[in-house]
Protein backbone atom coordinates (compact mmCIF):
# COMPACT_ATOMS: atom_id res chain seq x y z
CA UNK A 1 104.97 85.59 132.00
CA UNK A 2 108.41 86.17 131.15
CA UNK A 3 110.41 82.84 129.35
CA UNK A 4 113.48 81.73 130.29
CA UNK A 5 116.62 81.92 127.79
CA UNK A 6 116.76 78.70 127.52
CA UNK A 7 113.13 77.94 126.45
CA UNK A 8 113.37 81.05 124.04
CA UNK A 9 116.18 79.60 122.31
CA UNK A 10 114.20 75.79 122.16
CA UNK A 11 111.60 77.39 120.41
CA UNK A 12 113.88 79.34 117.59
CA UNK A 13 115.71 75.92 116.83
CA UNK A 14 112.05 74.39 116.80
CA UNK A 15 110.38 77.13 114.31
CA UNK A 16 113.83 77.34 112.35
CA UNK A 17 113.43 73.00 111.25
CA UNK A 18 109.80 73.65 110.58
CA UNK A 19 110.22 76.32 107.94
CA UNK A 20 113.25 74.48 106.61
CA UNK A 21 111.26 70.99 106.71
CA UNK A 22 108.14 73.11 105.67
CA UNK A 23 110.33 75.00 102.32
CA UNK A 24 111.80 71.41 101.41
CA UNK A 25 108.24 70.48 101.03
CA UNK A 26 107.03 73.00 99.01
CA UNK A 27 109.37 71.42 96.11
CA UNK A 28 106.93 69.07 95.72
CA UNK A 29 103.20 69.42 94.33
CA UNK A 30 101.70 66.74 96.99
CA UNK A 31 103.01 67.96 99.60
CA UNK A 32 103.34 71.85 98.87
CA UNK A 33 99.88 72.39 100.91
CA UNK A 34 101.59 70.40 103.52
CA UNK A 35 104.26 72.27 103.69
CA UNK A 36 102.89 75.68 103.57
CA UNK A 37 100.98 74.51 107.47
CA UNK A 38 104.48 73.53 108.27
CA UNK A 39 106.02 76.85 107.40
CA UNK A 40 103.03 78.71 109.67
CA UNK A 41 103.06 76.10 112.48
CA UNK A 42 107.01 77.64 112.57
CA UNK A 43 106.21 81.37 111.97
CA UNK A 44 103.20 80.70 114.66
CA UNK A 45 106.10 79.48 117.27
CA UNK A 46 108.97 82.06 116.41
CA UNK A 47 105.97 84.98 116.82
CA UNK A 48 104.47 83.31 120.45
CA UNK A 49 108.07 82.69 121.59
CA UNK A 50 109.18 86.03 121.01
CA UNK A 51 106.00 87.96 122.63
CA UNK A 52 106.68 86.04 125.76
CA UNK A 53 110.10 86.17 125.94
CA UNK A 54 109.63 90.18 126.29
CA UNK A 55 106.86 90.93 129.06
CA UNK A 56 105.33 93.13 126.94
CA UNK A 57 102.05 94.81 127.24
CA UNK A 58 99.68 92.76 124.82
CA UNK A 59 96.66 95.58 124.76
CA UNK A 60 98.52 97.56 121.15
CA UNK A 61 99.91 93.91 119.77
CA UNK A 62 96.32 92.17 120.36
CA UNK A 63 94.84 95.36 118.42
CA UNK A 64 97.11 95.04 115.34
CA UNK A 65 96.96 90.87 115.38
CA UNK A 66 92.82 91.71 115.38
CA UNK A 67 93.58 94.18 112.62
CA UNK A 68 95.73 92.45 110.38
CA UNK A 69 94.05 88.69 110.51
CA UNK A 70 90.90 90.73 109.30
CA UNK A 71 92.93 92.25 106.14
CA UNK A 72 94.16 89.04 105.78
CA UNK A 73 91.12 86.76 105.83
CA UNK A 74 89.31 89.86 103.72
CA UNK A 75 92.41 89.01 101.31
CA UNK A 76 92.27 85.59 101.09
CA UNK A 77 88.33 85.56 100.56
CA UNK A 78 87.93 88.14 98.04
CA UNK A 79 91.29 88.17 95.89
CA UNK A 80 90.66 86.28 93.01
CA UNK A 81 93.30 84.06 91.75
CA UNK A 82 93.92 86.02 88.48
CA UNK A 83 94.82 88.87 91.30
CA UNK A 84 97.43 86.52 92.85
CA UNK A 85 101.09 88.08 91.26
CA UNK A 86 99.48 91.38 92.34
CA UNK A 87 99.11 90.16 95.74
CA UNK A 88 102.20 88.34 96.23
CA UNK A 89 103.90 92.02 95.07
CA UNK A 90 102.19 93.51 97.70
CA UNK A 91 103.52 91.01 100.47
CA UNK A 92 106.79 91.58 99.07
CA UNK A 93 106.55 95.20 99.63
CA UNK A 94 104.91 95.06 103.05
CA UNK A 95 107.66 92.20 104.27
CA UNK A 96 110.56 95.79 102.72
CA UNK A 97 108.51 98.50 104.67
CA UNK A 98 108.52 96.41 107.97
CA UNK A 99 112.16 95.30 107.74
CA UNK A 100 112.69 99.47 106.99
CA UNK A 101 110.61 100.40 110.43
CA UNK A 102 112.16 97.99 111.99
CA UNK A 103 116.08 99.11 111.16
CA UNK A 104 114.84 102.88 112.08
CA UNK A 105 112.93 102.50 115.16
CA UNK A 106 116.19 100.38 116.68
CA UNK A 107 117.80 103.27 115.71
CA UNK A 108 115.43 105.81 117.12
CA UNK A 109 115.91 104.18 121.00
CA UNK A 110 119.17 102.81 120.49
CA UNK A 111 121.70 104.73 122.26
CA UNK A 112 125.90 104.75 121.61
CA UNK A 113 124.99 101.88 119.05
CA UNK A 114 128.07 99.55 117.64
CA UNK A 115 129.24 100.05 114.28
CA UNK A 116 128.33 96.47 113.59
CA UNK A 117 124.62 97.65 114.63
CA UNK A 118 124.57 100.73 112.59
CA UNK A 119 126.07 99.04 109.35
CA UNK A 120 123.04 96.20 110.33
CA UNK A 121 120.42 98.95 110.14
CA UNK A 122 121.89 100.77 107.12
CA UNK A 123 121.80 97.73 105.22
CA UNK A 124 118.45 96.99 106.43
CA UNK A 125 117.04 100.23 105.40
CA UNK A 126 118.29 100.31 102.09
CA UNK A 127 117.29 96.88 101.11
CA UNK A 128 114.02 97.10 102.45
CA UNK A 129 113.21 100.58 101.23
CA UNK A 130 114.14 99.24 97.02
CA UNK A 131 112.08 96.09 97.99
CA UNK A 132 109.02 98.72 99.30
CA UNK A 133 108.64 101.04 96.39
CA UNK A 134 109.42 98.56 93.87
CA UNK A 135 106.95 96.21 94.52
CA UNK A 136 104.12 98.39 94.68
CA UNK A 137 105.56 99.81 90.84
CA UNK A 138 105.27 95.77 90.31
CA UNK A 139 101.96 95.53 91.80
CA UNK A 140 100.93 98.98 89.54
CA UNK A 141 102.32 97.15 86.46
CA UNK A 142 100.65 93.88 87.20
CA UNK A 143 97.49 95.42 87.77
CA UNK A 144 97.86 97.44 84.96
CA UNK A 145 97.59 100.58 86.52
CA UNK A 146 100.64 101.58 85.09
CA UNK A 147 101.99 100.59 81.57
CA UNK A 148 103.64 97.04 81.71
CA UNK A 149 105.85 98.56 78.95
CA UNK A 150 109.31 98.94 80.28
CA UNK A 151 109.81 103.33 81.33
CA UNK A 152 113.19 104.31 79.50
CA UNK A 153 114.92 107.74 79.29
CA UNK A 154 118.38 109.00 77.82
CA UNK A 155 121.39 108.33 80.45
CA UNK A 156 118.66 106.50 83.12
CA UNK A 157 121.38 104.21 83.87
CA UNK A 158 123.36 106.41 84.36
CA UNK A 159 121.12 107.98 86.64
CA UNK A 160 120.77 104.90 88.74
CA UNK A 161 124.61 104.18 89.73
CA UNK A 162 124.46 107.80 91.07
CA UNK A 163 121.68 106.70 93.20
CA UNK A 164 123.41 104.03 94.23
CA UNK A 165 127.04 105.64 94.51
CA UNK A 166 124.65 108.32 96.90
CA UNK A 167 123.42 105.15 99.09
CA UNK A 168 126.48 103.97 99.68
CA UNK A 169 128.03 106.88 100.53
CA UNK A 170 124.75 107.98 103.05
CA UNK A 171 125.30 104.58 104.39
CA UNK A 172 129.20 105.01 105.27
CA UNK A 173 128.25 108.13 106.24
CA UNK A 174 125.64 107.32 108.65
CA UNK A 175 127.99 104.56 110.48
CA UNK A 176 130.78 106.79 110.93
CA UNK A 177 129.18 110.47 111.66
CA UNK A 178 130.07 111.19 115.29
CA UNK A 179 126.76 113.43 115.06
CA UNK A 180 123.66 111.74 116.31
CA UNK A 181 121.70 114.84 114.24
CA UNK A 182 123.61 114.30 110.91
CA UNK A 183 122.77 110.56 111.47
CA UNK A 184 118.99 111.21 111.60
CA UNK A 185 119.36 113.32 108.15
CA UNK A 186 121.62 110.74 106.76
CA UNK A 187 119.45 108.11 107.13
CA UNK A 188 116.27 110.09 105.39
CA UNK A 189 118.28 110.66 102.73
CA UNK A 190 119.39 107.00 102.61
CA UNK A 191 115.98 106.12 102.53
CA UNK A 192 114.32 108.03 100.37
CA UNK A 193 117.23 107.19 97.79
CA UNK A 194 116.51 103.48 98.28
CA UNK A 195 113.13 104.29 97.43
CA UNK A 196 113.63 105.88 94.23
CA UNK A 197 116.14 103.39 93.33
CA UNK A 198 113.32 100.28 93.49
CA UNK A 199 110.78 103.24 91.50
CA UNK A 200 113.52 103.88 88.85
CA UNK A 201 114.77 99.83 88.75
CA UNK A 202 111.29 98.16 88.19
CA UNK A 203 110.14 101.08 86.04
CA UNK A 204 112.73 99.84 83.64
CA UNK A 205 111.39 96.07 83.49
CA UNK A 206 108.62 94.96 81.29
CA UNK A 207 105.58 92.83 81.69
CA UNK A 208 107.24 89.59 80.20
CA UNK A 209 109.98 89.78 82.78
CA UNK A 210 107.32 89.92 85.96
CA UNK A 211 108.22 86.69 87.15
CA UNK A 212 111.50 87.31 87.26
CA UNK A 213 110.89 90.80 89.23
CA UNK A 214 108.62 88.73 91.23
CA UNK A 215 110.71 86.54 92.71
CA UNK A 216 114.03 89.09 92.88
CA UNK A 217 112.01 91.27 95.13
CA UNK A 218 111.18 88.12 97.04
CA UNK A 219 114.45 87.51 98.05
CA UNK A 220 115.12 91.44 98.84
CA UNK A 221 112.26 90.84 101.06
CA UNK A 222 114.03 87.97 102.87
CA UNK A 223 117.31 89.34 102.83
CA UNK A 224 115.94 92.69 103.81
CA UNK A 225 114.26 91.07 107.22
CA UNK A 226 117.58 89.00 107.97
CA UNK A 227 119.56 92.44 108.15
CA UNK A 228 116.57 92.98 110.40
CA UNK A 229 117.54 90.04 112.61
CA UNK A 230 120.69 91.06 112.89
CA UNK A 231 119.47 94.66 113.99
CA UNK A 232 117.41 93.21 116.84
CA UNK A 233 119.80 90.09 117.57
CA UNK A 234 116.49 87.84 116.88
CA UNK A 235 118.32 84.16 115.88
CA UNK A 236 114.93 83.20 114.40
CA UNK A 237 114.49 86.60 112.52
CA UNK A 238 118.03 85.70 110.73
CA UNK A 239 117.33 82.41 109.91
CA UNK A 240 114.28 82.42 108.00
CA UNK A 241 115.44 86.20 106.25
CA UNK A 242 118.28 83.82 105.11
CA UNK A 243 115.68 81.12 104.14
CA UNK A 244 113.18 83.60 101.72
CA UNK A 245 117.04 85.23 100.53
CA UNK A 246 118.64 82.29 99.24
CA UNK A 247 115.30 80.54 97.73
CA UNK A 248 114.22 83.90 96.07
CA UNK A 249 117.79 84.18 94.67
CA UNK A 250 117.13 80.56 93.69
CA UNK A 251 114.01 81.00 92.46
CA UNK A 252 115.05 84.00 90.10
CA UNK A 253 118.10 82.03 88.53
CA UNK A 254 115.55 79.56 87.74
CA UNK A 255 113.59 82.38 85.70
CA UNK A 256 116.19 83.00 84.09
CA UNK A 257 117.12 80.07 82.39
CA UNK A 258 113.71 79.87 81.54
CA UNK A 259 114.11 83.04 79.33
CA UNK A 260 117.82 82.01 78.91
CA UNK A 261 119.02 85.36 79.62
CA UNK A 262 120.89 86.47 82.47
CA UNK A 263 119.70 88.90 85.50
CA UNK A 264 121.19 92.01 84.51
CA UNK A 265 120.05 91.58 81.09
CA UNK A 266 116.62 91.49 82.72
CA UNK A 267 117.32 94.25 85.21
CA UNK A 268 118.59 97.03 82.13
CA UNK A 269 117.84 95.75 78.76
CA UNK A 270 114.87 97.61 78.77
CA UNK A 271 113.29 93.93 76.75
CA UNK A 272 109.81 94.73 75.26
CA UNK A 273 110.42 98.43 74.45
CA UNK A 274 110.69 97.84 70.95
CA UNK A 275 107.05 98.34 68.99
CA UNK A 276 105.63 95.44 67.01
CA UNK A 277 106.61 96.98 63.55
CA UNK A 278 110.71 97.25 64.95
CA UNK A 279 110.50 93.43 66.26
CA UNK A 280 108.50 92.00 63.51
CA UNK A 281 105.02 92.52 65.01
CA UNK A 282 103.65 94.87 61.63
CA UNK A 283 104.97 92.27 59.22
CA UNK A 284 102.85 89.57 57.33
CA UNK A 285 104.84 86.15 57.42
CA UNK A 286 101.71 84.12 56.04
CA UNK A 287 98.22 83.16 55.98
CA UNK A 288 96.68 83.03 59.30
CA UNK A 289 93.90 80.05 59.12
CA UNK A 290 90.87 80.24 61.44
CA UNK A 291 89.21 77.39 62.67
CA UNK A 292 85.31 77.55 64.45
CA UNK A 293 84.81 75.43 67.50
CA UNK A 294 82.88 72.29 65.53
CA UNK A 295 86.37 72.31 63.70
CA UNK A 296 88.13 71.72 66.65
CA UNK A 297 85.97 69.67 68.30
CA UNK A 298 86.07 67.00 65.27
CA UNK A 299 89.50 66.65 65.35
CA UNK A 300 89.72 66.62 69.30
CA UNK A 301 87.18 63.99 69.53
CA UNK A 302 88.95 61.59 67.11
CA UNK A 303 92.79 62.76 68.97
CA UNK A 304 94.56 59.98 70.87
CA UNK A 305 96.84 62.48 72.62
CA UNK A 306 96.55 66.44 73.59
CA UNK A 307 98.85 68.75 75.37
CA UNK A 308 97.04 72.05 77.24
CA UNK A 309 99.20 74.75 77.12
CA UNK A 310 98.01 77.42 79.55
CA UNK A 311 99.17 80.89 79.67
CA UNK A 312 98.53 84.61 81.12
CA UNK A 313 95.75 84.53 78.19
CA UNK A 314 93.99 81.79 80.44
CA UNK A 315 94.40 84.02 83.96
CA UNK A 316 92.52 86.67 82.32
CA UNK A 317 90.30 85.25 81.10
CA UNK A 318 89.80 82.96 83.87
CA UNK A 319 89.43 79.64 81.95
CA UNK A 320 91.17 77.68 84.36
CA UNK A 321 87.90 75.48 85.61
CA UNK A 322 86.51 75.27 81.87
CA UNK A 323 89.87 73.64 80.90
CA UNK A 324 89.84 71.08 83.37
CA UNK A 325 86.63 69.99 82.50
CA UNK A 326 87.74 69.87 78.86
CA UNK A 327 90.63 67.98 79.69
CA UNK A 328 87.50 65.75 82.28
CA UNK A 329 85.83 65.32 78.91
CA UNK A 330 88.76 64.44 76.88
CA UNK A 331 89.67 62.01 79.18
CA UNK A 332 86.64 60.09 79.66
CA UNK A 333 87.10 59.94 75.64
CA UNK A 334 90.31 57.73 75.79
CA UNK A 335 92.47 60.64 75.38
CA UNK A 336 95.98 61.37 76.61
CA UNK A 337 96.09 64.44 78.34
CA UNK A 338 98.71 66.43 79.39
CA UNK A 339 99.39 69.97 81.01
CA UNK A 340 102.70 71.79 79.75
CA UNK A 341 103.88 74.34 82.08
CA UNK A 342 106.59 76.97 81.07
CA UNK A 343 108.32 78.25 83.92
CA UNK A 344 107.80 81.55 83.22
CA UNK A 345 104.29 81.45 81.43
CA UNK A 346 102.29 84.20 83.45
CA UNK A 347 103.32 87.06 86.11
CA UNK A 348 104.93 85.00 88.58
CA UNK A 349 106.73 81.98 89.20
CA UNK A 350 104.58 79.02 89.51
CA UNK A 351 101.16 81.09 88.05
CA UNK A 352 99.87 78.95 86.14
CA UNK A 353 100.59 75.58 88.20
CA UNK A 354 98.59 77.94 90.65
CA UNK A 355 95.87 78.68 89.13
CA UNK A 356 95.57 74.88 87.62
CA UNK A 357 95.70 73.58 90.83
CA UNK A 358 92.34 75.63 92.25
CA UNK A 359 90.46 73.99 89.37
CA UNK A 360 91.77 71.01 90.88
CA UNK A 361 93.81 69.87 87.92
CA UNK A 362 95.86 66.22 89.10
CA UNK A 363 98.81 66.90 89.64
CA UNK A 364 100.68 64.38 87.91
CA UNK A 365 98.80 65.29 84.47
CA UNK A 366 101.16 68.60 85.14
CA UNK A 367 104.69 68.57 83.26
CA UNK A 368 107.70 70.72 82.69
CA UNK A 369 109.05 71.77 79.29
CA UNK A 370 111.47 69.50 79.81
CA UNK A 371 109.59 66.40 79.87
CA UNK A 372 107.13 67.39 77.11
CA UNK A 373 109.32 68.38 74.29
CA UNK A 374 110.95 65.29 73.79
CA UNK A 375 107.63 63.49 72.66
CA UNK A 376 105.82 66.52 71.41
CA UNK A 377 105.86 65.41 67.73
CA UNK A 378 104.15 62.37 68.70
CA UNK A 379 100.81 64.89 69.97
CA UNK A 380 98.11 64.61 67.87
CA UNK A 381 96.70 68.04 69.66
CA UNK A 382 98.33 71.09 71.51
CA UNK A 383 96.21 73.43 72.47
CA UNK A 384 97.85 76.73 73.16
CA UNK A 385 95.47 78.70 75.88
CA UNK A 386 96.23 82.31 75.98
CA UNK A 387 100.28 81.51 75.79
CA UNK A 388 102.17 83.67 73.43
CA UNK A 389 106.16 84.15 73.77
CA UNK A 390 106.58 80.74 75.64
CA UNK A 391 105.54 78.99 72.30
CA UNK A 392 107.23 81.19 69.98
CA UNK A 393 109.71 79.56 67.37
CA UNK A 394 111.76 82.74 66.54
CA UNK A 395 113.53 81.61 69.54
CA UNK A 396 114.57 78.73 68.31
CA UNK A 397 114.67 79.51 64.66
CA UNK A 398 115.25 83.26 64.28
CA UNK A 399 118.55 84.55 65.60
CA UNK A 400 117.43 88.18 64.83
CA UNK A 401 114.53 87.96 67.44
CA UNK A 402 114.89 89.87 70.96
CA UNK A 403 114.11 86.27 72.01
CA UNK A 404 116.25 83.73 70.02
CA UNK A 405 118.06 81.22 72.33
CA UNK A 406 115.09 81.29 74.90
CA UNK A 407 113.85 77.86 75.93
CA UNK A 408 110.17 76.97 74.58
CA UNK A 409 107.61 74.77 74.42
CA UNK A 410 107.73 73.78 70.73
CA UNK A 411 104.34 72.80 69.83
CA UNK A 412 104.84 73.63 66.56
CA UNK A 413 106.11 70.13 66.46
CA UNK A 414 102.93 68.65 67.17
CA UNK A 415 100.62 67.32 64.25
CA UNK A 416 97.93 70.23 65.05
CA UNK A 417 98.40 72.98 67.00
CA UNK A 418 95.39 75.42 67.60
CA UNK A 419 95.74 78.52 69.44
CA UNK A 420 92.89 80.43 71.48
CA UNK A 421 93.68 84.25 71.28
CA UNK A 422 91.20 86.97 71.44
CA UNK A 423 92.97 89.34 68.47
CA UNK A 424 96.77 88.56 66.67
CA UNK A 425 98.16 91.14 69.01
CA UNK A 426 102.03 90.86 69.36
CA UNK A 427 102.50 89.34 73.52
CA UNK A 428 104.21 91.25 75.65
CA UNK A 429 107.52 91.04 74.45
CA UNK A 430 106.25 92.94 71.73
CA UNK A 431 106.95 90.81 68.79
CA UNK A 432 105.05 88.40 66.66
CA UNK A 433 104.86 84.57 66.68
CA UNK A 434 105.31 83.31 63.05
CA UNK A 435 103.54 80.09 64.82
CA UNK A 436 100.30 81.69 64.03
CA UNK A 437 101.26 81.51 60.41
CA UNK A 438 102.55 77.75 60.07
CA UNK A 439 100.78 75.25 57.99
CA UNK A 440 99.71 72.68 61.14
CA UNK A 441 98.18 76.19 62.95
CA UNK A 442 95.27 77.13 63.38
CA UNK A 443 93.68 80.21 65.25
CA UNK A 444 90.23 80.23 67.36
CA UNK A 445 89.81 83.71 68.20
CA UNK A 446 87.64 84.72 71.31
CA UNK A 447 87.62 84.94 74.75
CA UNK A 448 89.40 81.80 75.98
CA UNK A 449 86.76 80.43 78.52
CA UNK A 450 83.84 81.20 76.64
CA UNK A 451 85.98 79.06 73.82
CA UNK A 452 86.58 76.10 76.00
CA UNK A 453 83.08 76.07 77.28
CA UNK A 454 81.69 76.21 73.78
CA UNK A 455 84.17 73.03 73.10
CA UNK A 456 82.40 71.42 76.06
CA UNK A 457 78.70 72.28 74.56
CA UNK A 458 79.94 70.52 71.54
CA UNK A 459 81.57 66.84 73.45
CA UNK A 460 78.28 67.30 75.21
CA UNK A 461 75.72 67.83 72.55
């Protein structure tokens, strides 16, 4: 069964409004699950309508749809949600290395191909290739198989734009060689280039700027399988490469306003290089007061008001279910409770909404920085989970820190503040947080779920 033109070209516009209608959806917290269905009811009609537009043989594509659902439902079941940036690098390298087969095998059988074609596949290559190999150095950081500390040699920029000067020149090379042989050499070379150029870019980045690097190589993905599209003339192909493009791009500007810094700042400052003792980690600014857990209860059972402030210290540790039955507890207590969410608290965008949302956290107890910090010295509680740069006052108060100017959540405004760490180890922008230090601090030190169920023992003794 072969499908007409026409019908093929129905079902594109059809899939292309559902992943629109489905992305506009995901804006929103209620209707994000929603939308995510939407978004697969579309890919499921751009895949079916392209198989049967083709009268292709099914036995090889049947094999590798039995092959990856099982990797995929294996995924989904045993990932845990800690693992999640990890996972989401992965899918943003495996979306670069298909777009990258795909602009080499149309080259492979394509005979006396346009320029228009060839500069389609070049660009597709290349794209794909720096989305490939640096999201698996993403995944390796995030999964702390290699050092989250940013890699930095002498004249590694330098370094880079002749990577990139030798890309571009492969790639003009490859469109106008006359020589089908020097094309096939070309474009390894291309490759391998754009490979070592995502290796050497992401090497350069440090753990606090993951969710940044998470959602850049996001959009290479997207843009990477659009320059796919436009290798294989798919209309459906283009449109949602164009979709995951522009909303990663998107997506990253978002990041970084959250870290007020702009994207090449993040791409070659080489931030959290410095040690502890260069950034102000190895001095003492004060007395650090520790508080045990019948401390905090007393003064959380009496609180009219407290603000959660979750961060990668609560992934690890994976607190996420204790805290929402602490903030259960609280609640049932005649307490105000509130979730503050920095955008770029955790390894990727939207981490810790994530991971609040499997404990089945409401959603409208969730709130931006923005909508906290006007009323924050009104809390009689914060309660800083794991967080460490996103609460940091040196970037509002020090203009000497790698950080100053960097929107915060300034709980240091509230009328207590205690923060669950397991050791005063800088976080990983490598400097320290005189917040540990003020007056209305105090520190519980421990494991951050075995804290917050020790806080429950205590509401429930």
């Amino acid at each position: 069964m072969i499908l007409p033109i026409e019908l093929v070209d129905l079902g594109y516009i059809i899939a292309s409004i559902l992943f629109i209608y489905g992305l506009k959806m995901l804006s929103q917290p209620t209707k994000a699950r929603l939308g995510n269905g939407v978004s697969f009811l579309g890919m499921l009609v751009a895949i079916v309508v392209t198989l049967l537009s083709q009268g292709l043989d099914f036995s090889w594509i049947i094999v590798g749809v039995v092959i990856g659902s099982l990797l995929g439902l294996v995924s989904a079941l045993k990932v845990k949600m800690t693992a999640m940036p990890e996972m989401v690098a992965l899918f943003n390298g495996s979306g670069g290395l298909a777009s990258v087969l795909v602009g080499y095998i149309s080259f492979h059988q394509g005979a006396d191909m346009s320029t228009a074609s060839l500069i389609a596949i070049g660009v597709t290559v290349v794209i794909g290739g720096v989305c490939f190999s640096g999201s698996l150095v993403a995944f390796g950081k995030l999964a702390e198989k290699l050092t989250d500390k940013p890699v930095l040699f002498t004249g590694q920029q330098v370094v880079n734009v002749l990577i990139l000067l030798g890309i571009v020149v492969g790639t003009v090379l490859f469109v106008i060689s006359p020589s089908v042989e020097n094309q096939y050499l070309i474009i390894y070379g291309v490759i391998f280039l754009a490979l070592v150029l995502g290796i050497m870019s992401v090497l350069a980045i440090g753990g606090a700027d993951m969710p940044v690097v998470i959602a850049l190589l996001n959009s290479y993905s997207g843009l990477a399988a659009c320059g796919a599209g436009f290798v294989i003339v798919n209309k459906v192909l283009i449109v949602s490469g164009a979709l995951v493009g522009a909303s990663g791009l998107i997506l990253t500007n978002i990041m970084c306003k959250g870290m007020n810094r702009s994207l090449a700042n993040v791409l070659f400052s080489g931030f959290g290089s410095a040690t502890p003792a260069a950034s102000g980690g190895g001095s003492e600014q004060g007395e650090v007061r520790a508080s045990s857990l019948q401390d905090v209860y007393y003064v959380l059972e009496a609180a009219r008001s407290v603000v959660l402030v979750p961060g990668y210290g609560m992934a690890v540790a994976q607190a996420q279910h204790a805290v929402r039955e602490l903030g259960d507890i609280l609640e049932a207590n005649g307490t105000e409770v509130k979730y503050a969410i920095h955008p770029v608290a955790g390894r990727m965008p939207g981490h810790m909404n994530v991971l609040l949302a499997e404990a089945n956290v409401p959603y409208e107890q969730l709130f931006e920085m923005d909508d906290v910090n006007p009323t924050i010295n009104t809390v009689d509680v914060c309660i800083v989970i794991g967080a460490n740069d996103v609460v940091n006052p040196s970037a509002r108060e020090d203009k000497s820190s790698p950080i100053y100017g960097m929107p915060i959540i300034n709980v240091d405004y509230a009328r207590t503040v205690y923060v669950l760490k397991r050791s005063m180890n800088a976080g990983f922008a490598g400097i320290q947080n005189p917040l540990f230090f003020k007056e209305n601090t105090r520190m519980v030190f421990g494991d951050a779920k075995a804290t917050m169920q020790g806080l429950i023992a205590e509401f429930k003794e």
